[in-house]
C-alpha atoms as a PDB file:
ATOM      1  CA  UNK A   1      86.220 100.228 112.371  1.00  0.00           C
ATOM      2  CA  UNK A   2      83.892 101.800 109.680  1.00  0.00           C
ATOM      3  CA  UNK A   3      84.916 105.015 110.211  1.00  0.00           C
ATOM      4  CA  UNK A   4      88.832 104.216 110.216  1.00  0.00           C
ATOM      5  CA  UNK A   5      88.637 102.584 107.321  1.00  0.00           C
ATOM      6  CA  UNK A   6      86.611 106.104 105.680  1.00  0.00           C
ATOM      7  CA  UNK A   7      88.952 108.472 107.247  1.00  0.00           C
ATOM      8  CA  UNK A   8      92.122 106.271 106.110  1.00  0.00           C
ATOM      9  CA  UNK A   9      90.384 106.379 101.940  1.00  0.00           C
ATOM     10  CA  UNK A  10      89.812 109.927 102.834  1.00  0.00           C
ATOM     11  CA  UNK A  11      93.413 110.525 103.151  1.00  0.00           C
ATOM     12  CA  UNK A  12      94.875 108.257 100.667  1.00  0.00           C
ATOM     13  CA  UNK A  13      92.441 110.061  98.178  1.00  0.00           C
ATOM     14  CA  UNK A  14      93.879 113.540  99.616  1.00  0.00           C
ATOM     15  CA  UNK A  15      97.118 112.150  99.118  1.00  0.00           C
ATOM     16  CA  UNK A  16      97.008 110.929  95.780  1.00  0.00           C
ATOM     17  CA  UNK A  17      95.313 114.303  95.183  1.00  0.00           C
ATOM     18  CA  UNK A  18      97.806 116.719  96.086  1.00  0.00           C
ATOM     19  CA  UNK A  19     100.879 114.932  95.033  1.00  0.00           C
ATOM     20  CA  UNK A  20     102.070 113.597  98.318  1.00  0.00           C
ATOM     21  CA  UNK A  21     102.365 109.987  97.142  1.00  0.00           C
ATOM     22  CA  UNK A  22     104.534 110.741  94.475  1.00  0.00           C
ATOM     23  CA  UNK A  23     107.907 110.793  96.157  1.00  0.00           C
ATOM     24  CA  UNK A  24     107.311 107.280  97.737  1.00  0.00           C
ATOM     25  CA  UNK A  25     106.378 105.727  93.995  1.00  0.00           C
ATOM     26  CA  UNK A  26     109.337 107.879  92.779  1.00  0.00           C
ATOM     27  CA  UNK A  27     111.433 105.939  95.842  1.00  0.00           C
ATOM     28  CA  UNK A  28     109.925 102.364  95.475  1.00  0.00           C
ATOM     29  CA  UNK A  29     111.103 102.527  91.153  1.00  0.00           C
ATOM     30  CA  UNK A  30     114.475 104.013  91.566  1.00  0.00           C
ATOM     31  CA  UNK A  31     114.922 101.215  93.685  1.00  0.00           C
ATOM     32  CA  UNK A  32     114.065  99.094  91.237  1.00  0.00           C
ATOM     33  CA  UNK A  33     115.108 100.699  88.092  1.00  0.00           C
ATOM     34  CA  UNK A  34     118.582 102.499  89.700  1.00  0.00           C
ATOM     35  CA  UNK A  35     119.800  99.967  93.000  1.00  0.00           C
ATOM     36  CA  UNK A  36     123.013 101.059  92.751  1.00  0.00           C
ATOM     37  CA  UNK A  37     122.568 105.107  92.521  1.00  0.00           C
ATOM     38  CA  UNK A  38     120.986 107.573  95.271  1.00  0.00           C
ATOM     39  CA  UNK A  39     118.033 108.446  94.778  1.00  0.00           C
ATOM     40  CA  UNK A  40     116.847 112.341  95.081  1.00  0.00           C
ATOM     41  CA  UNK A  41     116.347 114.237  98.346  1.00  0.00           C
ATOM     42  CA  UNK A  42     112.936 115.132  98.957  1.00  0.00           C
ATOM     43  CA  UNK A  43     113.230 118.827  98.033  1.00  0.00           C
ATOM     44  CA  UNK A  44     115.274 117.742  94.595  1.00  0.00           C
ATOM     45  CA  UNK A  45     112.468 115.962  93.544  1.00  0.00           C
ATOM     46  CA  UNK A  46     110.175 118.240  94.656  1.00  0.00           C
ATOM     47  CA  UNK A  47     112.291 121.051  92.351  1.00  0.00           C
ATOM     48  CA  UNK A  48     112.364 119.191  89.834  1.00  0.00           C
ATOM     49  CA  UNK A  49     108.633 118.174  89.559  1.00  0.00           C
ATOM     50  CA  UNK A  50     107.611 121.946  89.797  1.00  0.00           C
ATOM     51  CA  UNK A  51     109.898 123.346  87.409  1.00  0.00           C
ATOM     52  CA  UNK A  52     108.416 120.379  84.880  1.00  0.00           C
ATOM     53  CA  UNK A  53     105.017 120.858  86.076  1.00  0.00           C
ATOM     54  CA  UNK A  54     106.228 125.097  84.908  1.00  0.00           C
ATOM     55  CA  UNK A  55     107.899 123.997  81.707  1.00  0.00           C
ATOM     56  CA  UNK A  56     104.175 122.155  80.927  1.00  0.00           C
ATOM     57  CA  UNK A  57     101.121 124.214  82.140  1.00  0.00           C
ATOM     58  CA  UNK A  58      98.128 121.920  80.570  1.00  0.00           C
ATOM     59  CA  UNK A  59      95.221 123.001  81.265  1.00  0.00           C
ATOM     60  CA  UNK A  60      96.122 124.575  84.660  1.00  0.00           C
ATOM     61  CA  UNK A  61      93.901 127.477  86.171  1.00  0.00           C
ATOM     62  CA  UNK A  62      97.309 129.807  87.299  1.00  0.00           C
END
């Protein structure tokens, strides 16, 4: 049980780390915010959070 419940915050913390999480939340307020319009595919969201993630390098390494 111990060790399900580590490997489970091991990959919600991977998760939240490299982004993957961020199409669900992007899902669960367009539902919210937009009922009556589709939300993006997958890969359009994806796109799109690149090319801003491009347009605004931070403090980024690369």
């Amino acid at each position: 049980m111990r060790l399900a419940r580590a490997l489970g915050g091991v990959r919600w913390y991977l998760s939240e780390l490299t982004g993957e999480n961020q199409y669900a939340r992007y899902l669960r307020r367009h539902s919210v915010t937009h009922p009556q319009a589709a939300p993006l595919s997958r890969r359009e969201f994806e796109r799109q959070r690149v090319d801003r993630a491009d347009n605004r390098p931070g403090s980024r390494c690369c």
